[in-house]
PDB file of N, CA and C in Angstrom:
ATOM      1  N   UNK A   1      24.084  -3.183 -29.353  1.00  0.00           N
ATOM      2  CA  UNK A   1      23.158  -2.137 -29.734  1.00  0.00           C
ATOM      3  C   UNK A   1      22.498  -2.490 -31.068  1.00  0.00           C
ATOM      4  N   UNK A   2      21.339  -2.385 -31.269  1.00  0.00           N
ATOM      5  CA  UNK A   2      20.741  -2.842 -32.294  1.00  0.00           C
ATOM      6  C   UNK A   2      21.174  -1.656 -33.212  1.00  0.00           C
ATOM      7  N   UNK A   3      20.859  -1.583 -34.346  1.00  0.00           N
ATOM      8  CA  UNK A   3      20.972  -0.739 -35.857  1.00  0.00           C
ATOM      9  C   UNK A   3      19.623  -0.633 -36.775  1.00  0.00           C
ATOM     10  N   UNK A   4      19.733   0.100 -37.101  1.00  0.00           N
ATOM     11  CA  UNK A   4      18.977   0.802 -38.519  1.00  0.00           C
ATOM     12  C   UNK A   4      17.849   1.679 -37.446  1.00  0.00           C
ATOM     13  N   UNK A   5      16.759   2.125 -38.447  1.00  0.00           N
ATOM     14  CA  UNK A   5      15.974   3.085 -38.098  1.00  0.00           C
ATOM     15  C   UNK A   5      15.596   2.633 -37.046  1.00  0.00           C
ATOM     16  N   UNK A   6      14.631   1.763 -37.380  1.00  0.00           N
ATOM     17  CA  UNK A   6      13.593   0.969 -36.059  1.00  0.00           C
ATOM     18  C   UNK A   6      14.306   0.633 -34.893  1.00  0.00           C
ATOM     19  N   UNK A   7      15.845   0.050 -34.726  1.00  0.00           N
ATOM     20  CA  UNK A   7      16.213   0.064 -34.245  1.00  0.00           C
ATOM     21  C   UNK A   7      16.811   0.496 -33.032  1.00  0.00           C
ATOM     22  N   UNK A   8      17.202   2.187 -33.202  1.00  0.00           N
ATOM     23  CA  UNK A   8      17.425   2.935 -32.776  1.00  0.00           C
ATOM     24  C   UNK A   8      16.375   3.352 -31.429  1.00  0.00           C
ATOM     25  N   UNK A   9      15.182   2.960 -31.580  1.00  0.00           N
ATOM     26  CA  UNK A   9      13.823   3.484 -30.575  1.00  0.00           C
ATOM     27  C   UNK A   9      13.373   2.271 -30.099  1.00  0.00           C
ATOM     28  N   UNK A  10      14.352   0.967 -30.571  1.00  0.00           N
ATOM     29  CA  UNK A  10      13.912  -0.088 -29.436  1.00  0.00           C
ATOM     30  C   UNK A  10      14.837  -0.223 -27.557  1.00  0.00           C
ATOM     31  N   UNK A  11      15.801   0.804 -27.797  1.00  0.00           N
ATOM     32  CA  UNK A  11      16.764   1.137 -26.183  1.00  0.00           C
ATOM     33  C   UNK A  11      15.396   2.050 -25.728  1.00  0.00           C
ATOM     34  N   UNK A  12      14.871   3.048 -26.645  1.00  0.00           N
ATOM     35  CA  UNK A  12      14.047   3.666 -25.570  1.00  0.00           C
ATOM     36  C   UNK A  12      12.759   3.317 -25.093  1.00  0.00           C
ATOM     37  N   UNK A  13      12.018   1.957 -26.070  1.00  0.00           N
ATOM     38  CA  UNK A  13      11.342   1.461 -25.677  1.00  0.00           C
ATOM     39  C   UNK A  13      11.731   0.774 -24.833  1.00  0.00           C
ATOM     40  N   UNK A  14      12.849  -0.072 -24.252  1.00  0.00           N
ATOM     41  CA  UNK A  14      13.028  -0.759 -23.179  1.00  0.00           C
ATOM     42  C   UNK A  14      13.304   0.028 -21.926  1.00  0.00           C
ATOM     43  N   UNK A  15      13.546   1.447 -21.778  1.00  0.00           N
ATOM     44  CA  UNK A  15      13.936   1.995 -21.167  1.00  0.00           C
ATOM     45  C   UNK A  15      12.417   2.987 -20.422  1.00  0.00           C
ATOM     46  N   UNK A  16      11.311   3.048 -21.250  1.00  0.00           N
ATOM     47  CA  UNK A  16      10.113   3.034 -20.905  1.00  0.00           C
ATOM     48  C   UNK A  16       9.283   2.190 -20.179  1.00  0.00           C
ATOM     49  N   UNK A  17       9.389   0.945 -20.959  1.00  0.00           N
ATOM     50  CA  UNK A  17       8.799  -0.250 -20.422  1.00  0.00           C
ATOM     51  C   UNK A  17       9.494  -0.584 -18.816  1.00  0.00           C
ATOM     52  N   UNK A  18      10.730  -0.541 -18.758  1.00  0.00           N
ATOM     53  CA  UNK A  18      11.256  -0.239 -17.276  1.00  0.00           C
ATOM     54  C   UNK A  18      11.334   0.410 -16.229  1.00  0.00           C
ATOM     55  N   UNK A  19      10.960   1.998 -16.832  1.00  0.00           N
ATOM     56  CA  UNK A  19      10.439   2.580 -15.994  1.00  0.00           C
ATOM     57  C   UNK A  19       8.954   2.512 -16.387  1.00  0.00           C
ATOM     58  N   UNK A  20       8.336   2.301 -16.524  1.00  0.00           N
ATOM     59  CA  UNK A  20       6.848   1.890 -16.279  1.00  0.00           C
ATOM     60  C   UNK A  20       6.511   0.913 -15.521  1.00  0.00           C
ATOM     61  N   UNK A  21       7.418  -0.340 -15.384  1.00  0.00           N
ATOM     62  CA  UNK A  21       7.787  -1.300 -14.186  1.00  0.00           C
ATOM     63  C   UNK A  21       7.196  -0.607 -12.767  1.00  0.00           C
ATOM     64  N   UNK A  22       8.863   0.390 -12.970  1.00  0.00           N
ATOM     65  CA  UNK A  22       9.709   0.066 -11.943  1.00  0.00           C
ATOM     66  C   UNK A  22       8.459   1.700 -11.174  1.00  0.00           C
ATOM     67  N   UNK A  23       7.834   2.236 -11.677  1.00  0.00           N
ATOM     68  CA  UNK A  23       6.533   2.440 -11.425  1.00  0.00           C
ATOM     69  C   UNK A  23       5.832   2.048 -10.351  1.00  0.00           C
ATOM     70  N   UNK A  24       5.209   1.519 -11.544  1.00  0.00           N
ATOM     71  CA  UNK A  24       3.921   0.384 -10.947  1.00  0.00           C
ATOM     72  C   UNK A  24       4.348  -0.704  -9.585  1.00  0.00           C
ATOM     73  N   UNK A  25       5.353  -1.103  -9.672  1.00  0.00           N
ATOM     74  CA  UNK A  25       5.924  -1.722  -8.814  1.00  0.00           C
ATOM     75  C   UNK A  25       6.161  -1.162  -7.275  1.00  0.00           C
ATOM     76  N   UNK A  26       6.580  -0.108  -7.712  1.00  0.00           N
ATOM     77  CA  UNK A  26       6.715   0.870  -6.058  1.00  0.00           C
ATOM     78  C   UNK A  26       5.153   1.182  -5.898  1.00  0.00           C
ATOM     79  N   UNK A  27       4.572   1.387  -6.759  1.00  0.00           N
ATOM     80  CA  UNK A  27       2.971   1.452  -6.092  1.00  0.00           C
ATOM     81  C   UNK A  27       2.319   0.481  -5.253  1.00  0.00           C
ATOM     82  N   UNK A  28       2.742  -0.437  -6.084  1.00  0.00           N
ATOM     83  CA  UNK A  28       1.786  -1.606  -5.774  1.00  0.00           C
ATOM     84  C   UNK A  28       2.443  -2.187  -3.927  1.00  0.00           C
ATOM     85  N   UNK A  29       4.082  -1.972  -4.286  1.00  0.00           N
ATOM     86  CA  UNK A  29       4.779  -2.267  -2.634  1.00  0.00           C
ATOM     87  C   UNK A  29       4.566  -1.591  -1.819  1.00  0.00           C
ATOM     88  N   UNK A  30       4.119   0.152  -1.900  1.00  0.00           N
ATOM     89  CA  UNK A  30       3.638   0.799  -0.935  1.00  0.00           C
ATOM     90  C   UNK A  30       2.162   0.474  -0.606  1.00  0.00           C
ATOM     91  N   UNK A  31       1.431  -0.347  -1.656  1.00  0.00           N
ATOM     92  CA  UNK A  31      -0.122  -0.521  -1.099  1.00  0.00           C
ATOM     93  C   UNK A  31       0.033  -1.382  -0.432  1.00  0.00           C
ATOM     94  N   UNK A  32       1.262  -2.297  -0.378  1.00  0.00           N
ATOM     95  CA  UNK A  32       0.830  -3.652   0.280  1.00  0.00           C
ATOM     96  C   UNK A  32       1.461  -3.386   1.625  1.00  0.00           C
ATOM     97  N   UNK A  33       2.461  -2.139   2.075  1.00  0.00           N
ATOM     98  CA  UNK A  33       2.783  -2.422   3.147  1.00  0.00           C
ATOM     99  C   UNK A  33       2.452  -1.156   3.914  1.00  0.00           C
ATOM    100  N   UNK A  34       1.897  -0.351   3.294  1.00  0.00           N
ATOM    101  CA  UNK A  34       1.492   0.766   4.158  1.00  0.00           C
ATOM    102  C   UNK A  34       0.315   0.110   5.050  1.00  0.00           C
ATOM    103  N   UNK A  35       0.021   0.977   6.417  1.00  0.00           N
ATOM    104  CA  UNK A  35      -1.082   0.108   7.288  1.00  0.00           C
ATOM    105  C   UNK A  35      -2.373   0.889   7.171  1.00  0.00           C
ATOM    106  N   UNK A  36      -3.335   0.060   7.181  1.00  0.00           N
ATOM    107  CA  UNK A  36      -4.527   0.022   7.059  1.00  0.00           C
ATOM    108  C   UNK A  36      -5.820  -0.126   8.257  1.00  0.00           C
ATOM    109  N   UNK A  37      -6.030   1.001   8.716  1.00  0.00           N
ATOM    110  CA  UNK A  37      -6.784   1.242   9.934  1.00  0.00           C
ATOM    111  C   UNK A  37      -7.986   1.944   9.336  1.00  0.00           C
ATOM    112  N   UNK A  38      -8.832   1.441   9.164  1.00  0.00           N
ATOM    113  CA  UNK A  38     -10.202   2.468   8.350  1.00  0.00           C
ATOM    114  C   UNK A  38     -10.544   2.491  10.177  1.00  0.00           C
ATOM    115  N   UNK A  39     -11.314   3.930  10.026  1.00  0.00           N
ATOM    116  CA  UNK A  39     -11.860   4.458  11.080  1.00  0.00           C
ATOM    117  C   UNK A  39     -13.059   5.347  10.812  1.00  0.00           C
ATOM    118  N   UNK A  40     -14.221   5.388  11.046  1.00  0.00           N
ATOM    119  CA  UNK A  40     -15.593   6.085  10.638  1.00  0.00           C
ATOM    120  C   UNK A  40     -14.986   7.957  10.763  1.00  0.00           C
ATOM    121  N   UNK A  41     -14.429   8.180  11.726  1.00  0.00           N
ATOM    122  CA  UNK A  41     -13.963   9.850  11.636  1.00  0.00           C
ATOM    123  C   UNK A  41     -13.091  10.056  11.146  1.00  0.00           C
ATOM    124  N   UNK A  42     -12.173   9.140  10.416  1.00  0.00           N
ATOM    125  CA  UNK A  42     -11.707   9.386   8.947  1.00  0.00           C
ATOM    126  C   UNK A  42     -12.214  10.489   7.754  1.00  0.00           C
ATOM    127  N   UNK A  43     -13.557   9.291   7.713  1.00  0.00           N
ATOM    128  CA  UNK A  43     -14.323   9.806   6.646  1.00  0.00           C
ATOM    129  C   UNK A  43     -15.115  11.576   7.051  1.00  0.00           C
ATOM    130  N   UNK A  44     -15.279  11.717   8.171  1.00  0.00           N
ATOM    131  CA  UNK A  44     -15.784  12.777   8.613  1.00  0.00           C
ATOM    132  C   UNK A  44     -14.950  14.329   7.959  1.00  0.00           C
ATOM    133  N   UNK A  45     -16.101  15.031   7.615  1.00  0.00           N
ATOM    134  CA  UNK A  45     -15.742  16.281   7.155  1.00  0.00           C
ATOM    135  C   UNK A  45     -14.467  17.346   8.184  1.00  0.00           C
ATOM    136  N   UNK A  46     -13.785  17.637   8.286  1.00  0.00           N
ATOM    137  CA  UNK A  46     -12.904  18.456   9.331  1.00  0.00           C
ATOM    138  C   UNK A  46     -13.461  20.188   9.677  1.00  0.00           C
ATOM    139  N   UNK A  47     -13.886  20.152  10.187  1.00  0.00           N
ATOM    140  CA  UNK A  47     -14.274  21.613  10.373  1.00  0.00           C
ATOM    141  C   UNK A  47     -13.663  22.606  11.347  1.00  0.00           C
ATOM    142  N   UNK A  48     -12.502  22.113  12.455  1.00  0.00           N
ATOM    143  CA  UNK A  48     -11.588  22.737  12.898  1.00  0.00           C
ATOM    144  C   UNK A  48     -12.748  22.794  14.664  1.00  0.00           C
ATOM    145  N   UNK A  49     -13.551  22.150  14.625  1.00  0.00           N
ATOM    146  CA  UNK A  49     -14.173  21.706  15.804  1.00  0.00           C
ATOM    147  C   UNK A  49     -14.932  23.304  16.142  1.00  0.00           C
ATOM    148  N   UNK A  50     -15.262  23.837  15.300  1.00  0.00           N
ATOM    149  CA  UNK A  50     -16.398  24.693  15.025  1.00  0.00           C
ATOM    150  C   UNK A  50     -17.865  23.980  14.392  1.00  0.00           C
ATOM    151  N   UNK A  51     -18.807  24.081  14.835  1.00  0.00           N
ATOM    152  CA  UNK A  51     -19.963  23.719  14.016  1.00  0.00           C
ATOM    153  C   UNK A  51     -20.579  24.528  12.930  1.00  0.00           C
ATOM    154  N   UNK A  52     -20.550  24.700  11.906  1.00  0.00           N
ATOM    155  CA  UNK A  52     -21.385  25.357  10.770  1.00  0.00           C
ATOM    156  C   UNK A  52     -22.170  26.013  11.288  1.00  0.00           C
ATOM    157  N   UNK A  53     -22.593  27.467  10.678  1.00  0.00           N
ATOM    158  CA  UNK A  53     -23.707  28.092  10.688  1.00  0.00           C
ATOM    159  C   UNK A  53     -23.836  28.142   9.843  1.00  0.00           C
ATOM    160  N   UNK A  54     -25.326  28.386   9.176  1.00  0.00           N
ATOM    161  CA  UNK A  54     -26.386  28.728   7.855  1.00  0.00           C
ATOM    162  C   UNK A  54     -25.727  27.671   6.720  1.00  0.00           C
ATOM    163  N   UNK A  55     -25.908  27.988   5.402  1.00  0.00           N
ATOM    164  CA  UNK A  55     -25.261  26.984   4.369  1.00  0.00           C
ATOM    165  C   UNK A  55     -24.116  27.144   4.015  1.00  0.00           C
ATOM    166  N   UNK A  56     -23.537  26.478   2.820  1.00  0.00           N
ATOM    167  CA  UNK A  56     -21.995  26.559   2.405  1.00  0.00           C
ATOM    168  C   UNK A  56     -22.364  27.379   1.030  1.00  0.00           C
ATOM    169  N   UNK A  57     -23.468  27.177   0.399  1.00  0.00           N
ATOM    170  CA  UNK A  57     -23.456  28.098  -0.540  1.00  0.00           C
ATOM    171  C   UNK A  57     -23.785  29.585  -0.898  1.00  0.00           C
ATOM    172  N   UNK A  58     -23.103  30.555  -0.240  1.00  0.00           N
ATOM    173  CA  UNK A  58     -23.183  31.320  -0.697  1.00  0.00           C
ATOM    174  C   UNK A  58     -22.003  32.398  -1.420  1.00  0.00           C
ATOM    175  N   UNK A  59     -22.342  33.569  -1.891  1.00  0.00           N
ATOM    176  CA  UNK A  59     -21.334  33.970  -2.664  1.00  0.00           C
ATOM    177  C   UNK A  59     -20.278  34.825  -1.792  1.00  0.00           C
ATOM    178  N   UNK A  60     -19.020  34.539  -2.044  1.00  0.00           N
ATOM    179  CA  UNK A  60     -18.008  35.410  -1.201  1.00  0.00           C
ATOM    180  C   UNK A  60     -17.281  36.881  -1.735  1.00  0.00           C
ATOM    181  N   UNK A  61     -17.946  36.914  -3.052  1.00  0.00           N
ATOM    182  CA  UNK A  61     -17.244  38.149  -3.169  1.00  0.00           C
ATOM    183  C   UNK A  61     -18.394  39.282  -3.508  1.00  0.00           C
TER     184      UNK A  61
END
């Protein structure tokens, strides 16, 4: 264990820096193995297979 002032906040800097790892790391392994199917009605708005009437802006109360 290290000593004196400065000392004392270098366990919790390593203990940051590790979990900041250990983070980034599970991110980066779920991007690489989750699957990847882009599909155009993906991107499509969901409307519950009703079509819109009139606009979206108006006031509701």
């Amino acid at each position: 264990m290290p000593e004196g002032y400065f000392g004392q906040y270098i366990t919790i800097g390593i203990f940051a820096v590790v979990g900041a790892a250990l983070v980034g790391l599970t991110l980066q392994l779920s991007r690489l193995l989750r699957p990847n199917v882009p599909h155009p009605d993906k991107l499509t708005t969901y409307e519950s297979g009703i079509d819109p009437i009139g606009i979206g802006w108006t006031q509701s109360s």
